[in-house]
PDB file of N, CA and C in Angstrom:
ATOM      1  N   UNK A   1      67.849  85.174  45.855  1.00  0.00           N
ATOM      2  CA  UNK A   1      66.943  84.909  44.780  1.00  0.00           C
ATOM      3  C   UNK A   1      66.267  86.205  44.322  1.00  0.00           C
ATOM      4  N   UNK A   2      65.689  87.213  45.019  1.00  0.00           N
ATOM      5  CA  UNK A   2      65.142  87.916  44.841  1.00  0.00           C
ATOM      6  C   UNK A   2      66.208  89.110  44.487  1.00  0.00           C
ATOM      7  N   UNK A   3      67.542  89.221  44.679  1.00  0.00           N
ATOM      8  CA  UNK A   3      68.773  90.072  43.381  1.00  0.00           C
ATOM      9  C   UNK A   3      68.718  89.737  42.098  1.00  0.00           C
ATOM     10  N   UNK A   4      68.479  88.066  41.916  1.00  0.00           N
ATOM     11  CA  UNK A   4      69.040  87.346  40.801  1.00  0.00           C
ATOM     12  C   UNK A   4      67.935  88.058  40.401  1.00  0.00           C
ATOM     13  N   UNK A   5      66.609  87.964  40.653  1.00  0.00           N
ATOM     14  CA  UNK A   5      65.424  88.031  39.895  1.00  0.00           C
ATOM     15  C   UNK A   5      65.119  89.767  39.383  1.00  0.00           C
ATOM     16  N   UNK A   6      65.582  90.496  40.584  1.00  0.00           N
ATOM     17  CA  UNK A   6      65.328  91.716  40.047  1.00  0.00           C
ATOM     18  C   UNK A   6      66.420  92.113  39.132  1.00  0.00           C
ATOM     19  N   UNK A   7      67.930  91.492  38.832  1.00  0.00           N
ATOM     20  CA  UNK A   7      68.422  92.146  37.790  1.00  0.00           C
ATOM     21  C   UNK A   7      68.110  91.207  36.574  1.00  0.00           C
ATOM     22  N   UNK A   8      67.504  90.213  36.808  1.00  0.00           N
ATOM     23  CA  UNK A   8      67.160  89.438  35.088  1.00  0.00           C
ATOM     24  C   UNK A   8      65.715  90.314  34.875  1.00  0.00           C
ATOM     25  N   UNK A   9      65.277  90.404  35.813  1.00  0.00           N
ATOM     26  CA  UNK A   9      63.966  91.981  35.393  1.00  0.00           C
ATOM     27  C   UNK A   9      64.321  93.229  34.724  1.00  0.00           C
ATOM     28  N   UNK A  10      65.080  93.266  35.363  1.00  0.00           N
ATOM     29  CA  UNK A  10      65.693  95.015  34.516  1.00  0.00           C
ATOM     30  C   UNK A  10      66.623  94.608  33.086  1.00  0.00           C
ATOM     31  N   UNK A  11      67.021  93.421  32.621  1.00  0.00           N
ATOM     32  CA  UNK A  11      67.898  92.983  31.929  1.00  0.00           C
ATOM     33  C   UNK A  11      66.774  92.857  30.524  1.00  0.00           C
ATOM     34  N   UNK A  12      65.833  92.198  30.840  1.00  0.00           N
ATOM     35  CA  UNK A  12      64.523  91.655  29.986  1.00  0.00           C
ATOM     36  C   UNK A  12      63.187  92.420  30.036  1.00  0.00           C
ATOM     37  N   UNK A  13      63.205  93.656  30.505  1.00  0.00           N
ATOM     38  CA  UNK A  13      62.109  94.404  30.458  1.00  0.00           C
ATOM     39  C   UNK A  13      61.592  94.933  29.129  1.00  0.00           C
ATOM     40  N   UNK A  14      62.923  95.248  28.497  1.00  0.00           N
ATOM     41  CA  UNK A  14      62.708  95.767  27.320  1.00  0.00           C
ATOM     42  C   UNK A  14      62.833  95.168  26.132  1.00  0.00           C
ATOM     43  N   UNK A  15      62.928  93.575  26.396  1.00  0.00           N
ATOM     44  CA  UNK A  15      61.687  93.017  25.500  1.00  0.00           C
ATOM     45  C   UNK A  15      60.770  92.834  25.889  1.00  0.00           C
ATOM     46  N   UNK A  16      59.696  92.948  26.748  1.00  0.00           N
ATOM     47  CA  UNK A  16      58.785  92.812  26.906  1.00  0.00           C
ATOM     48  C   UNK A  16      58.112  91.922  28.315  1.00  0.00           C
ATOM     49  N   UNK A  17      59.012  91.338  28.600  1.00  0.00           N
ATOM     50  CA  UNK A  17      59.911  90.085  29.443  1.00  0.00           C
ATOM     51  C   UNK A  17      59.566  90.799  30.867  1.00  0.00           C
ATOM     52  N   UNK A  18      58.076  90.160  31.924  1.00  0.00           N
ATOM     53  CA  UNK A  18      58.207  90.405  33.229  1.00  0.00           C
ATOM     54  C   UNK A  18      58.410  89.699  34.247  1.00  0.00           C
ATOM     55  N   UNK A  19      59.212  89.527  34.851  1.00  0.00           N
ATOM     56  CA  UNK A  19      60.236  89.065  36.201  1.00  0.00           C
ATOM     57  C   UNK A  19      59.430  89.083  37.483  1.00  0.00           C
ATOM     58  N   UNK A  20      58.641  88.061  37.594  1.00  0.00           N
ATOM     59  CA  UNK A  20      57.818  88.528  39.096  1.00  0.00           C
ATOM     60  C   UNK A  20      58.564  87.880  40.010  1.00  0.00           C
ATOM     61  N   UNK A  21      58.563  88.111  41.494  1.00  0.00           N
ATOM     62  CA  UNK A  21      59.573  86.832  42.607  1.00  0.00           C
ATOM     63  C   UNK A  21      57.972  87.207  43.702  1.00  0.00           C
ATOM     64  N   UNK A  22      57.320  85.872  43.713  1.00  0.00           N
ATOM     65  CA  UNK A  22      56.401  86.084  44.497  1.00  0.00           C
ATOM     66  C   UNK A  22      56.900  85.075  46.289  1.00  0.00           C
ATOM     67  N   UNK A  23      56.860  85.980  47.284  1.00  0.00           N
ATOM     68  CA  UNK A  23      57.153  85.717  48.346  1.00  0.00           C
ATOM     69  C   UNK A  23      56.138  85.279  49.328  1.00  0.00           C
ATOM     70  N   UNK A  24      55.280  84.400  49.581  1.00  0.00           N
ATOM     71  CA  UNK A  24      54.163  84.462  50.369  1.00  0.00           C
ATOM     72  C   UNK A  24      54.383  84.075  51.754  1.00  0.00           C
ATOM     73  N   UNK A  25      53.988  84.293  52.574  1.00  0.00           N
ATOM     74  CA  UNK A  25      54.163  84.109  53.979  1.00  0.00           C
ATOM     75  C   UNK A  25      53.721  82.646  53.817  1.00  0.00           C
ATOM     76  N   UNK A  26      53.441  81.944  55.183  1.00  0.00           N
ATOM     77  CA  UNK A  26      52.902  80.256  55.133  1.00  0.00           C
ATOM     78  C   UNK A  26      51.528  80.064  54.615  1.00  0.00           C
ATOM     79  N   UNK A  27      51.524  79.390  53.633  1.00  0.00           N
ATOM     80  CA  UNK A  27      50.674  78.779  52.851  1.00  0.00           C
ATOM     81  C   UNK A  27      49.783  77.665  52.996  1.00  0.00           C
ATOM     82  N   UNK A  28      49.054  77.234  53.492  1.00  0.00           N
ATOM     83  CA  UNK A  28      47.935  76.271  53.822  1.00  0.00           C
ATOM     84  C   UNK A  28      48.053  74.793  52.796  1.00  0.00           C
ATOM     85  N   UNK A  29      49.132  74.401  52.451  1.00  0.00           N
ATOM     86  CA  UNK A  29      49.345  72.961  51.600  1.00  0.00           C
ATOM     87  C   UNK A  29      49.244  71.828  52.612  1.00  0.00           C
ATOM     88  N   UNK A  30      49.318  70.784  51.705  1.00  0.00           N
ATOM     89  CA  UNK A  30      49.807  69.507  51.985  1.00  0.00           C
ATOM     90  C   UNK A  30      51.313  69.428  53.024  1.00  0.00           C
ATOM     91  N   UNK A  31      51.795  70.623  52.416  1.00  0.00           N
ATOM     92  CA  UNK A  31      52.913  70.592  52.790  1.00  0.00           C
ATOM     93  C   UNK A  31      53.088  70.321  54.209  1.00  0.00           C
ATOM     94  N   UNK A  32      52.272  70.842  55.426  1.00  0.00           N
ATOM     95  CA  UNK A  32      52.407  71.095  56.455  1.00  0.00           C
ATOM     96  C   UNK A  32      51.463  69.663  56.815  1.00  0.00           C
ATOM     97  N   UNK A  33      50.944  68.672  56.026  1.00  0.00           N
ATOM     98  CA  UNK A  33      50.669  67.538  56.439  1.00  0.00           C
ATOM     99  C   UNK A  33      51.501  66.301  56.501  1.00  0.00           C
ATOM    100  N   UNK A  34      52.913  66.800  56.326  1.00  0.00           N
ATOM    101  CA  UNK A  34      53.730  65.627  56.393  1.00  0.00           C
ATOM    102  C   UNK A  34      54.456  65.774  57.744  1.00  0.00           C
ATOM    103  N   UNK A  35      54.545  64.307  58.300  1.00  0.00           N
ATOM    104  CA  UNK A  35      55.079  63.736  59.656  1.00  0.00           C
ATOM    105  C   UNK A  35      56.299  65.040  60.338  1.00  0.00           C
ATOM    106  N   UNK A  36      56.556  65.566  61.003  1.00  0.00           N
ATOM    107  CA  UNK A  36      57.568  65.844  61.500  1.00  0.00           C
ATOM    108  C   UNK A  36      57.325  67.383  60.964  1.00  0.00           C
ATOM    109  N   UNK A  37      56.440  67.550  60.534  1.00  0.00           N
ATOM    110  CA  UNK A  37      56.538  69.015  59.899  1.00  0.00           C
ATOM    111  C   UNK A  37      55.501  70.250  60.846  1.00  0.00           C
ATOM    112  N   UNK A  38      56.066  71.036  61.603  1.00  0.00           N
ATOM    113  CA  UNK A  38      55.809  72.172  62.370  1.00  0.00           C
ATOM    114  C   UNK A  38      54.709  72.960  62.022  1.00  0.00           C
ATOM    115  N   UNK A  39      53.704  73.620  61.900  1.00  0.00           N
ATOM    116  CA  UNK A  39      53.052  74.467  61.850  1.00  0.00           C
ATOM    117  C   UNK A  39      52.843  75.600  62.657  1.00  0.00           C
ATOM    118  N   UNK A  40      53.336  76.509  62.919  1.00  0.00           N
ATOM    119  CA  UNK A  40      53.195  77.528  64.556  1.00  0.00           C
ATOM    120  C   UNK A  40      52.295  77.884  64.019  1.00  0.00           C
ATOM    121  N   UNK A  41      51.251  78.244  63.217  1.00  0.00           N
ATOM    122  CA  UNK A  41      49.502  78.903  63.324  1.00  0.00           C
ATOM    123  C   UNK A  41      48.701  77.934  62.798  1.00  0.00           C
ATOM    124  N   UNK A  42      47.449  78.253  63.550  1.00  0.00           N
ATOM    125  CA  UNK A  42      46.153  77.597  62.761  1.00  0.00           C
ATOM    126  C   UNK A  42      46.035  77.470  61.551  1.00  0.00           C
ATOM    127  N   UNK A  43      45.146  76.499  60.686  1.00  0.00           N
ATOM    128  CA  UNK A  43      44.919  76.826  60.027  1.00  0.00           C
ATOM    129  C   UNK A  43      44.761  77.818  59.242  1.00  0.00           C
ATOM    130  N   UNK A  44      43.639  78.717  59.566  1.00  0.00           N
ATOM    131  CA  UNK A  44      42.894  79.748  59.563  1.00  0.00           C
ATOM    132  C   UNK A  44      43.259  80.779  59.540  1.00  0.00           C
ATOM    133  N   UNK A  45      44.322  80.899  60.213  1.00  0.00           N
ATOM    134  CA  UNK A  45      45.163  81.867  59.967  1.00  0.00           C
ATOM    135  C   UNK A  45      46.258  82.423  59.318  1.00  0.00           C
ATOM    136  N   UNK A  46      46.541  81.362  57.913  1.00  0.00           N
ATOM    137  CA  UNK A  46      47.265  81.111  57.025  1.00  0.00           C
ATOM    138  C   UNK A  46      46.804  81.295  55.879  1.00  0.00           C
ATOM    139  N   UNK A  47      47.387  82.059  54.407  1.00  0.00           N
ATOM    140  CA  UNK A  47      46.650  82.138  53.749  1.00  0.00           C
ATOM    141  C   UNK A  47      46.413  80.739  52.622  1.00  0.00           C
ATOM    142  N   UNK A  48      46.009  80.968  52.148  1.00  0.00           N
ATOM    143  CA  UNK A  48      45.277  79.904  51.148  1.00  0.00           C
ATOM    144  C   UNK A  48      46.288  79.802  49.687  1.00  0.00           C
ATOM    145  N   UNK A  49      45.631  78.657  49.086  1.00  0.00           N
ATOM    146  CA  UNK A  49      46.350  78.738  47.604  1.00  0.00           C
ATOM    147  C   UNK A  49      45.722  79.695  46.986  1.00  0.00           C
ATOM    148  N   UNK A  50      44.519  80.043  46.740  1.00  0.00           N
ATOM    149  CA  UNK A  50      44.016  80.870  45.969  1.00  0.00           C
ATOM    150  C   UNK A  50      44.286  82.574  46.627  1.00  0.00           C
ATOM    151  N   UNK A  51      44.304  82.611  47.671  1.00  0.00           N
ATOM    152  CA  UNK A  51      44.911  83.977  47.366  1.00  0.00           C
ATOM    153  C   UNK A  51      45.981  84.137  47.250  1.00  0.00           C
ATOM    154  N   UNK A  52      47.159  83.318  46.984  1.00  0.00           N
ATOM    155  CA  UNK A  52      48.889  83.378  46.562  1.00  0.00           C
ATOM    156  C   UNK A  52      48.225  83.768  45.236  1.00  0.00           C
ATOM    157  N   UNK A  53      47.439  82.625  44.481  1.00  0.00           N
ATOM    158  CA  UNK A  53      47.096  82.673  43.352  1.00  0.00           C
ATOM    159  C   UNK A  53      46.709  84.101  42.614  1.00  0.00           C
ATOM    160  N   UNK A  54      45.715  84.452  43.646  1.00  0.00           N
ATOM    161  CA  UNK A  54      45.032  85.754  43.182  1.00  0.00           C
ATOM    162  C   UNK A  54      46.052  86.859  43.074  1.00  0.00           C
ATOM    163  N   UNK A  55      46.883  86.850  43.763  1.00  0.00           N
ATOM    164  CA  UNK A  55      48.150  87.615  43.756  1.00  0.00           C
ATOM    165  C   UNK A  55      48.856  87.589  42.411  1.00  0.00           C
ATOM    166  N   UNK A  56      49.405  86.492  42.098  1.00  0.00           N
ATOM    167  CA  UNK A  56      49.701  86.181  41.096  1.00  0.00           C
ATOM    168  C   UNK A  56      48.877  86.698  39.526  1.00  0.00           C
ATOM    169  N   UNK A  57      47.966  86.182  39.954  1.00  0.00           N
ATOM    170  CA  UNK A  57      47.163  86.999  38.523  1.00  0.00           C
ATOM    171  C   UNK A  57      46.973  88.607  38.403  1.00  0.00           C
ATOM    172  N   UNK A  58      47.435  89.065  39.847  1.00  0.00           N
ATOM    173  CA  UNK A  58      47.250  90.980  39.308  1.00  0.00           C
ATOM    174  C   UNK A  58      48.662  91.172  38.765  1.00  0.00           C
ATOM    175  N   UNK A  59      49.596  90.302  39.521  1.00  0.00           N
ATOM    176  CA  UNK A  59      50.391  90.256  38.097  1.00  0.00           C
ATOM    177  C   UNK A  59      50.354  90.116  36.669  1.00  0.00           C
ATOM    178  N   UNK A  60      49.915  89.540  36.530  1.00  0.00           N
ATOM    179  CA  UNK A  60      49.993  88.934  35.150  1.00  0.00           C
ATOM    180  C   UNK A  60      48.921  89.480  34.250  1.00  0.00           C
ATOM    181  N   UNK A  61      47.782  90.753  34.688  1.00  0.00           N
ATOM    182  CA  UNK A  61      46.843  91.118  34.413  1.00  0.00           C
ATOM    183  C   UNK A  61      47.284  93.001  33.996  1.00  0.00           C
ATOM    184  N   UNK A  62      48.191  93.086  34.642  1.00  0.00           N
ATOM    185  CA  UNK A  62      48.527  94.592  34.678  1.00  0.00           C
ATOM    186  C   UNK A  62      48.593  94.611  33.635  1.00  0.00           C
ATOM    187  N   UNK A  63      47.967  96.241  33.328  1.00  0.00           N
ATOM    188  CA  UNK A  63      48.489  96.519  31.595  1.00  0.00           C
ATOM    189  C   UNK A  63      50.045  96.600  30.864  1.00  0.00           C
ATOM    190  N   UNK A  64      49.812  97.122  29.806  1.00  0.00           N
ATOM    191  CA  UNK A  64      51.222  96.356  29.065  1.00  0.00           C
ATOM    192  C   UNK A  64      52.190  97.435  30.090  1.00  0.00           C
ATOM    193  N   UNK A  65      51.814  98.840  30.460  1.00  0.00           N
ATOM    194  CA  UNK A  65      52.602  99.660  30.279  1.00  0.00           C
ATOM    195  C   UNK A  65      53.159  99.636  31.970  1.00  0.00           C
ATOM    196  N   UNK A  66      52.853  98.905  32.702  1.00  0.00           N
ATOM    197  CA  UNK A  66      53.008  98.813  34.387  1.00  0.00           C
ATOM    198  C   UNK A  66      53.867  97.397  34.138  1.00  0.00           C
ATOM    199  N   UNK A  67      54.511  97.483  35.503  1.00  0.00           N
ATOM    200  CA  UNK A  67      55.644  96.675  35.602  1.00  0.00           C
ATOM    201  C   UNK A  67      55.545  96.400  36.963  1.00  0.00           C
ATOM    202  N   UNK A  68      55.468  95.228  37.828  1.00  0.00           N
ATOM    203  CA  UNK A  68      55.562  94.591  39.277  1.00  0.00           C
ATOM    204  C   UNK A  68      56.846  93.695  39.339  1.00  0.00           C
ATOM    205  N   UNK A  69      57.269  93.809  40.098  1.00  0.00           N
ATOM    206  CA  UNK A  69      58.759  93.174  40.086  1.00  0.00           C
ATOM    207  C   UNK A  69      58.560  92.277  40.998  1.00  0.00           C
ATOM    208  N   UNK A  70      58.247  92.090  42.634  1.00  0.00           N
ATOM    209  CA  UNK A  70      58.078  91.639  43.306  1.00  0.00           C
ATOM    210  C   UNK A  70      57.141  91.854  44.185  1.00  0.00           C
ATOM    211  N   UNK A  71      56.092  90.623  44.839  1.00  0.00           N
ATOM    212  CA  UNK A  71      55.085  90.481  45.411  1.00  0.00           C
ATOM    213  C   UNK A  71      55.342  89.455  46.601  1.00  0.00           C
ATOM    214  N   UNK A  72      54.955  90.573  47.874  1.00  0.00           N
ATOM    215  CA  UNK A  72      55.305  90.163  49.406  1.00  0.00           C
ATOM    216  C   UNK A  72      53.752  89.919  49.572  1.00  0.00           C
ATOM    217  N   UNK A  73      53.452  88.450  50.045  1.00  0.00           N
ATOM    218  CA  UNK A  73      51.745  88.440  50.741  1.00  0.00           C
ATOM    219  C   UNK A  73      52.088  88.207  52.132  1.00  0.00           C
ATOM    220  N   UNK A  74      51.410  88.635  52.536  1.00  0.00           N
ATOM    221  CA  UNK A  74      50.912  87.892  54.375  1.00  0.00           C
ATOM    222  C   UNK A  74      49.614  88.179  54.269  1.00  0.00           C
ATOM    223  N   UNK A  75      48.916  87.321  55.670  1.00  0.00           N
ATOM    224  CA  UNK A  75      47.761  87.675  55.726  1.00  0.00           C
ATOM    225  C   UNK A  75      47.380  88.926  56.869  1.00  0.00           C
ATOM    226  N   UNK A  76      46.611  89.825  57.169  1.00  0.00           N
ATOM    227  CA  UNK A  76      47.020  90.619  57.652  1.00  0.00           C
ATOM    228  C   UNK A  76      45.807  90.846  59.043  1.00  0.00           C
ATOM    229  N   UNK A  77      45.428  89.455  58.443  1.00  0.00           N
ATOM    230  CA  UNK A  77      44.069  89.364  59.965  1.00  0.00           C
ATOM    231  C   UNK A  77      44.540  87.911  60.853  1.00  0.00           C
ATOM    232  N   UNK A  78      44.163  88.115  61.988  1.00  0.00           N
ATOM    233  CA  UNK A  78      44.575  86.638  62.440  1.00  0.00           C
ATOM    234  C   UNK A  78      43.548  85.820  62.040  1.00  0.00           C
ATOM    235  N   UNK A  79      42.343  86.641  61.740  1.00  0.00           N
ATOM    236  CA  UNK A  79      41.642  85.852  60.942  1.00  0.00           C
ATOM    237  C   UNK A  79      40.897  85.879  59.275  1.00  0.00           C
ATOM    238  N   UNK A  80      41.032  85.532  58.616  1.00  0.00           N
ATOM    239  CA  UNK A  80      40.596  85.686  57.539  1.00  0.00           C
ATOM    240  C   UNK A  80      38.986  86.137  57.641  1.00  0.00           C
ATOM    241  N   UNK A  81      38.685  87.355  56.671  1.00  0.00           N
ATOM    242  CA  UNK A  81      37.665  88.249  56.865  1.00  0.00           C
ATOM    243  C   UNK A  81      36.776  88.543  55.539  1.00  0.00           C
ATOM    244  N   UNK A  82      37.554  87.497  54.611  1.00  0.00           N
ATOM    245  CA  UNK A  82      37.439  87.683  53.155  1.00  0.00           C
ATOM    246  C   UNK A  82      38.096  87.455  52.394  1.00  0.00           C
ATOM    247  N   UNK A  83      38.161  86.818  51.097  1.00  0.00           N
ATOM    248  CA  UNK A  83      39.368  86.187  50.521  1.00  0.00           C
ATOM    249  C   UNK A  83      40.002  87.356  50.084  1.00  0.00           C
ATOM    250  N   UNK A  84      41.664  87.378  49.502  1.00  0.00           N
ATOM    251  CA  UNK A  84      42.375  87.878  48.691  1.00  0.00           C
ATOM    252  C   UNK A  84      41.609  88.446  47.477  1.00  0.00           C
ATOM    253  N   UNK A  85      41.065  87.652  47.232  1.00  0.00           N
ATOM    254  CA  UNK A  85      40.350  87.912  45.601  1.00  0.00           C
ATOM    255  C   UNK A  85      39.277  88.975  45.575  1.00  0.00           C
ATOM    256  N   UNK A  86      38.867  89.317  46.483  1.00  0.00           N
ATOM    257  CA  UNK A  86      37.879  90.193  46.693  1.00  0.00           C
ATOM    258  C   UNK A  86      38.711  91.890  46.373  1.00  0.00           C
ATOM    259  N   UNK A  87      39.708  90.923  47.679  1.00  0.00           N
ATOM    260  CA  UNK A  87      40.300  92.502  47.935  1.00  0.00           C
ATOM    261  C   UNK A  87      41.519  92.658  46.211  1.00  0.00           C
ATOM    262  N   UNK A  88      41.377  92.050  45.191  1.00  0.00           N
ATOM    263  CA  UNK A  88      42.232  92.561  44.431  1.00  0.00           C
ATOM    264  C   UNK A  88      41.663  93.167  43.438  1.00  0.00           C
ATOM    265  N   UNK A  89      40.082  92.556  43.373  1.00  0.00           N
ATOM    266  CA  UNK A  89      38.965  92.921  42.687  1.00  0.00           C
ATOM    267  C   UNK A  89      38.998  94.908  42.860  1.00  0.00           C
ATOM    268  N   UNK A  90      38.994  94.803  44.140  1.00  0.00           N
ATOM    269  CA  UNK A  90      38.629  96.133  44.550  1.00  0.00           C
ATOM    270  C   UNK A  90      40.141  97.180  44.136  1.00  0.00           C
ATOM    271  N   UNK A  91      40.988  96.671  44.006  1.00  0.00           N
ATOM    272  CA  UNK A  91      42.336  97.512  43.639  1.00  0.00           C
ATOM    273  C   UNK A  91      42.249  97.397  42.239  1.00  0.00           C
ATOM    274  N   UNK A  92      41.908  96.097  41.566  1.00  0.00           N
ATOM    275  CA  UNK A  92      41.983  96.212  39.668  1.00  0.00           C
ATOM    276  C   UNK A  92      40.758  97.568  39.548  1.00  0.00           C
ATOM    277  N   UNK A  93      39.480  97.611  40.520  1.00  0.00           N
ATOM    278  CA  UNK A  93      38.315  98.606  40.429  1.00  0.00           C
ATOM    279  C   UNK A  93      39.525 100.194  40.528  1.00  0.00           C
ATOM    280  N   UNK A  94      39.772 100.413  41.393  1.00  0.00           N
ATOM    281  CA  UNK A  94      40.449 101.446  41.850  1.00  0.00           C
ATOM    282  C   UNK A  94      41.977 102.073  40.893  1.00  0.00           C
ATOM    283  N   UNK A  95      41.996 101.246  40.988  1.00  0.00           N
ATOM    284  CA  UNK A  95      43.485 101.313  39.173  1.00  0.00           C
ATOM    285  C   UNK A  95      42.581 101.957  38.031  1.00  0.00           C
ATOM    286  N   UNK A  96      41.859 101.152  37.849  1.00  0.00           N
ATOM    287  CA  UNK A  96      41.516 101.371  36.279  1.00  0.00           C
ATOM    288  C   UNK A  96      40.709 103.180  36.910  1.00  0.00           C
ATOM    289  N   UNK A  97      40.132 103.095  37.909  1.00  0.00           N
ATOM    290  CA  UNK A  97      39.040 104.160  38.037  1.00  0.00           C
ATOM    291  C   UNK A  97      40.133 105.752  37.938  1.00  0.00           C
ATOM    292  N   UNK A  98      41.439 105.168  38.623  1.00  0.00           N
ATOM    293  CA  UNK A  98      42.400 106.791  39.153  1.00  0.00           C
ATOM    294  C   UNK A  98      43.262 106.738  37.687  1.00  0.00           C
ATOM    295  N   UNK A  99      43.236 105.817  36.752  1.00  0.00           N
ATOM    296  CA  UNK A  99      44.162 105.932  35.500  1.00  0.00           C
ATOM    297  C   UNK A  99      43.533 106.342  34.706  1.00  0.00           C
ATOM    298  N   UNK A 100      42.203 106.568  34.869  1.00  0.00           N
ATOM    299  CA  UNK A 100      41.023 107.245  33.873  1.00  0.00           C
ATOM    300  C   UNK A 100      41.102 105.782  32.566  1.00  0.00           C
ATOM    301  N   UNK A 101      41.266 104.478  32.771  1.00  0.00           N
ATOM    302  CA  UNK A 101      40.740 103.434  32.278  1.00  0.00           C
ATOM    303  C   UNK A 101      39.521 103.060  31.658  1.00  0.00           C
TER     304      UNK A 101
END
C-alpha cells in the first residue's frame, strides 16, 4: 500500500494532488472492544484518535510549497505525558520560526 501510494504521489504532485499513507501504531477504538479481540497494551499506553488526528492535520496544514508523503505515529512514552497536539503545536511554532514565516 504504501508503493501504490507513494508512486500515485509522485504521479499527482504536479497538479497539486497530495498523497498522504498515514500508518499509526495501535489506536485506542472500539475496535479492541469486540469479543475475541487481543490487546497486548494498556490502555494508556496507546495512542488516541485525536492524536492520529492531529497528525493528520500537519498534513493537511503544510504550506502549498512542502510536500509529506508518509506519516509513521507511535507513541513514544509508555506513558502518555501530553497529547500529540501539543507536541505538533510546538513543530507548526518551530517551522514557521526556522522558514522565517
Amino acid at each position: 500500500m504504501i508503493g501504490l501510494a507513494s508512486s500515485l504521489m509522485a504521479e499527482v504532485r504536479k497538479d497539486n494532488v497530495r498523497v498522504v499513507t498515514v500508518c499509526p501504531g495501535s489506536v485506542d477504538t472500539n475496535f479492541f472492544d469486540q469479543p475475541g479481540t487481543i490487546l497486548n497494551s494498556r490502555r494508556e499506553t496507546i495512542l488516541s484518535p485525536d492524536d492520529v488526528a492531529a497528525a493528520c492535520l500537519l498534513a493537511v496544514e503544510l504550506p502549498q510549497n512542502a510536500l509529506m508523503n508518509e506519516i509513521e505515529i507511535r507513541l513514544n512514552q509508555k506513558k502518555k505525558i501530553f497529547h500529540l497536539k501539543n507536541w505538533i503545536e510546538i513543530k507548526k511554532i518551530e517551522f514557521l520560526f526556522y522558514s522565517g514565516k
